[in-house]
C-alpha atoms as a PDB file:
ATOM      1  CA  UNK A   1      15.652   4.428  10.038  1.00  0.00           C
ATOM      2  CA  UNK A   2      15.332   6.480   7.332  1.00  0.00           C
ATOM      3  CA  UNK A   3      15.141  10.330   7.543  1.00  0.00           C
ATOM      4  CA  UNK A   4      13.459  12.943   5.149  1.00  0.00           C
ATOM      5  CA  UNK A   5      16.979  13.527   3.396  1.00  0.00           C
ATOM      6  CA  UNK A   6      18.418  10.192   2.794  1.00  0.00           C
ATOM      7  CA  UNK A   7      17.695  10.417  -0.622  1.00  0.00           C
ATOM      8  CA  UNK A   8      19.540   7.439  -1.351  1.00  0.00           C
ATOM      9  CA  UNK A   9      17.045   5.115   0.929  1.00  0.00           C
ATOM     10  CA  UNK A  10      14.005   7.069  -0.936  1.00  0.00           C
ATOM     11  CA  UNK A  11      15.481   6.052  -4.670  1.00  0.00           C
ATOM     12  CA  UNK A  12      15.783   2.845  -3.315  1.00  0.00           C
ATOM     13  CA  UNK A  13      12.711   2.705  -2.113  1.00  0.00           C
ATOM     14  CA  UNK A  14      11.260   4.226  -5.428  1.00  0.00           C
ATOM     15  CA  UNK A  15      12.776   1.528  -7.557  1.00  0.00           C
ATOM     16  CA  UNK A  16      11.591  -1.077  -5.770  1.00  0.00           C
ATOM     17  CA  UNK A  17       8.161   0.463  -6.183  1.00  0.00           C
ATOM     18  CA  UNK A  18       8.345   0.830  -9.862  1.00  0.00           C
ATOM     19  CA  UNK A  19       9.906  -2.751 -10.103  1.00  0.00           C
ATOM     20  CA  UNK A  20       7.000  -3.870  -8.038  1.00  0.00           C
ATOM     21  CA  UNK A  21       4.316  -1.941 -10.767  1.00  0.00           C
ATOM     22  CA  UNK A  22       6.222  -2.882 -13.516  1.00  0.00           C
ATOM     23  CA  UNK A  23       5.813  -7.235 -12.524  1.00  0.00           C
ATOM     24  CA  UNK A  24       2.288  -6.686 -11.605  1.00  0.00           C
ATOM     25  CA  UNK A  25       1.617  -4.831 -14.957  1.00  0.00           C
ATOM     26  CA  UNK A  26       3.367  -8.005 -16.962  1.00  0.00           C
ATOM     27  CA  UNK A  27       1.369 -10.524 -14.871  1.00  0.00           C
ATOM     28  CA  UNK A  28      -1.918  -8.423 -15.627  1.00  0.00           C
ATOM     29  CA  UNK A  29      -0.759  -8.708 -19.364  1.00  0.00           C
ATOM     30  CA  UNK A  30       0.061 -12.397 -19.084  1.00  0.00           C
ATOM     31  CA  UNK A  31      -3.252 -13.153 -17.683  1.00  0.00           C
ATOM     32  CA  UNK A  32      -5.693 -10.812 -19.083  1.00  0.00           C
ATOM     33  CA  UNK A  33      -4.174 -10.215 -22.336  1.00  0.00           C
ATOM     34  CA  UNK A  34      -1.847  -6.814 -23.145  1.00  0.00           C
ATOM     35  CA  UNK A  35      -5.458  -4.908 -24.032  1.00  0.00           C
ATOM     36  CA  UNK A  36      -5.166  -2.404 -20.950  1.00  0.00           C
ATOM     37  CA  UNK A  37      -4.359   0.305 -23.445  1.00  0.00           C
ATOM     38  CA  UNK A  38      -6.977  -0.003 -25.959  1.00  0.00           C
ATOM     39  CA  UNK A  39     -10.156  -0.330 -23.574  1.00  0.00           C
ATOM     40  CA  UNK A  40     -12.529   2.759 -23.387  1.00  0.00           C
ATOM     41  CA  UNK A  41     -11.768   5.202 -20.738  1.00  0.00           C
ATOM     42  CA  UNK A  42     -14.765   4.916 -19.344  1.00  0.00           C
ATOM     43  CA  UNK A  43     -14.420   0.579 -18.328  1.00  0.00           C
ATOM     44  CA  UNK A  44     -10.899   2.159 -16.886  1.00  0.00           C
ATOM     45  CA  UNK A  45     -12.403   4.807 -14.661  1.00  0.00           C
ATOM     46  CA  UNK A  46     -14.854   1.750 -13.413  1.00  0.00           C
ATOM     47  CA  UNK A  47     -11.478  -0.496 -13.041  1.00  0.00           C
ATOM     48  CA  UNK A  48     -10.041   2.410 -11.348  1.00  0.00           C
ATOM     49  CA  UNK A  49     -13.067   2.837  -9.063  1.00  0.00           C
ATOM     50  CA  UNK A  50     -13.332  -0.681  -7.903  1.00  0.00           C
ATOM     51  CA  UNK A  51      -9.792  -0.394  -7.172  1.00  0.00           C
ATOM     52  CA  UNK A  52     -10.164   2.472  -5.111  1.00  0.00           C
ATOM     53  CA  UNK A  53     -12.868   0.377  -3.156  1.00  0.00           C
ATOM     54  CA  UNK A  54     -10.839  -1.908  -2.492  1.00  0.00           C
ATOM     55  CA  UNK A  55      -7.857   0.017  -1.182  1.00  0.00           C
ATOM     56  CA  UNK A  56     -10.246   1.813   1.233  1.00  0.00           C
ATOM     57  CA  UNK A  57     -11.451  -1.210   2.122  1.00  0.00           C
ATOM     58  CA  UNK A  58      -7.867  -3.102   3.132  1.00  0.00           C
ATOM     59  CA  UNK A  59      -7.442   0.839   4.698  1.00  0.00           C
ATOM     60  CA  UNK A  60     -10.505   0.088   7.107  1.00  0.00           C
ATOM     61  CA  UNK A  61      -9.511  -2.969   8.180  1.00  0.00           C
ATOM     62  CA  UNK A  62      -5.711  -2.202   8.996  1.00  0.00           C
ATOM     63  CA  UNK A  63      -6.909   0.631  10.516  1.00  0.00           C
ATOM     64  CA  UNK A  64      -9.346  -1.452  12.891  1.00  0.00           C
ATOM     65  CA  UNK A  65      -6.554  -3.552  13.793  1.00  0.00           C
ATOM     66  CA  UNK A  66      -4.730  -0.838  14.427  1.00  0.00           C
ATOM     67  CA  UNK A  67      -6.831   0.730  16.694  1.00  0.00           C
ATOM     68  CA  UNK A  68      -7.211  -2.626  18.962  1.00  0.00           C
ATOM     69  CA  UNK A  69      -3.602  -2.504  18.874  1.00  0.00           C
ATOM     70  CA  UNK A  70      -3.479   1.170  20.494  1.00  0.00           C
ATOM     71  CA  UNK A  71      -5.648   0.254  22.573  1.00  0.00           C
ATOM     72  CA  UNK A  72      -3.139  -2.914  24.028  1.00  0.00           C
ATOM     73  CA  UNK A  73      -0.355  -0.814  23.595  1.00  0.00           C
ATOM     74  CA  UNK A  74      -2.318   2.168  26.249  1.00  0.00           C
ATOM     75  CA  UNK A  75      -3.274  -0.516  28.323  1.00  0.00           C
ATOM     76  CA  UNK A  76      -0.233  -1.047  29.356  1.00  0.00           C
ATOM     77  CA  UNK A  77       0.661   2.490  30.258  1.00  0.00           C
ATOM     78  CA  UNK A  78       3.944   3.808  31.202  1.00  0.00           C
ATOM     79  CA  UNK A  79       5.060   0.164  31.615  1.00  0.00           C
ATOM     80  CA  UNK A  80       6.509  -0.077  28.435  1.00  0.00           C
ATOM     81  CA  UNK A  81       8.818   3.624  29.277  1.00  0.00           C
ATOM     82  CA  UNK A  82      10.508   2.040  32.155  1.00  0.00           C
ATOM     83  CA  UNK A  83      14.021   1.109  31.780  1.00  0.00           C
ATOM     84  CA  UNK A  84      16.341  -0.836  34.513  1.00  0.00           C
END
């Protein structure tokens, strides 16, 4: 695991990121056309919106699942902290 100074794991991390960005950016441009840059600010801040939306909603429902998991997981109470 990965601590809060392994800066090494976090550039790694970071580059596969921006590698990540950079292919969805050339398969936006492939399929809608390399215009991104041109559009009015204002159909961007609507793009950007919906996007938004959309994370929040993926957010909810990991979150839900999530929380059912918890729920498992404290159902089985100290079960799980016993070793032998």
């Amino acid at each position: 695991m990965t601590g809060p100074d392994d800066h090494a794991a976090i550039d790694a991390d970071l580059a596969r990121f921006v590698e990540r960005l950079r292919a969805r950016l050339e398969a936006g441009a492939r399929e809608y056309g390399d215009v991104s840059f041109t559009r009015p600010a204002f159909e961007l801040v609507d793009e950007a919106m919906q996007e938004l939306e959309d994370v929040c909603g993926w957010s909810l429902i990991l979150w839900l699942r999530l929380e059912r998991l918890r729920g498992r997981v404290g159902q089985l109470g100290d079960e799980g902290n016993q070793r032998g």
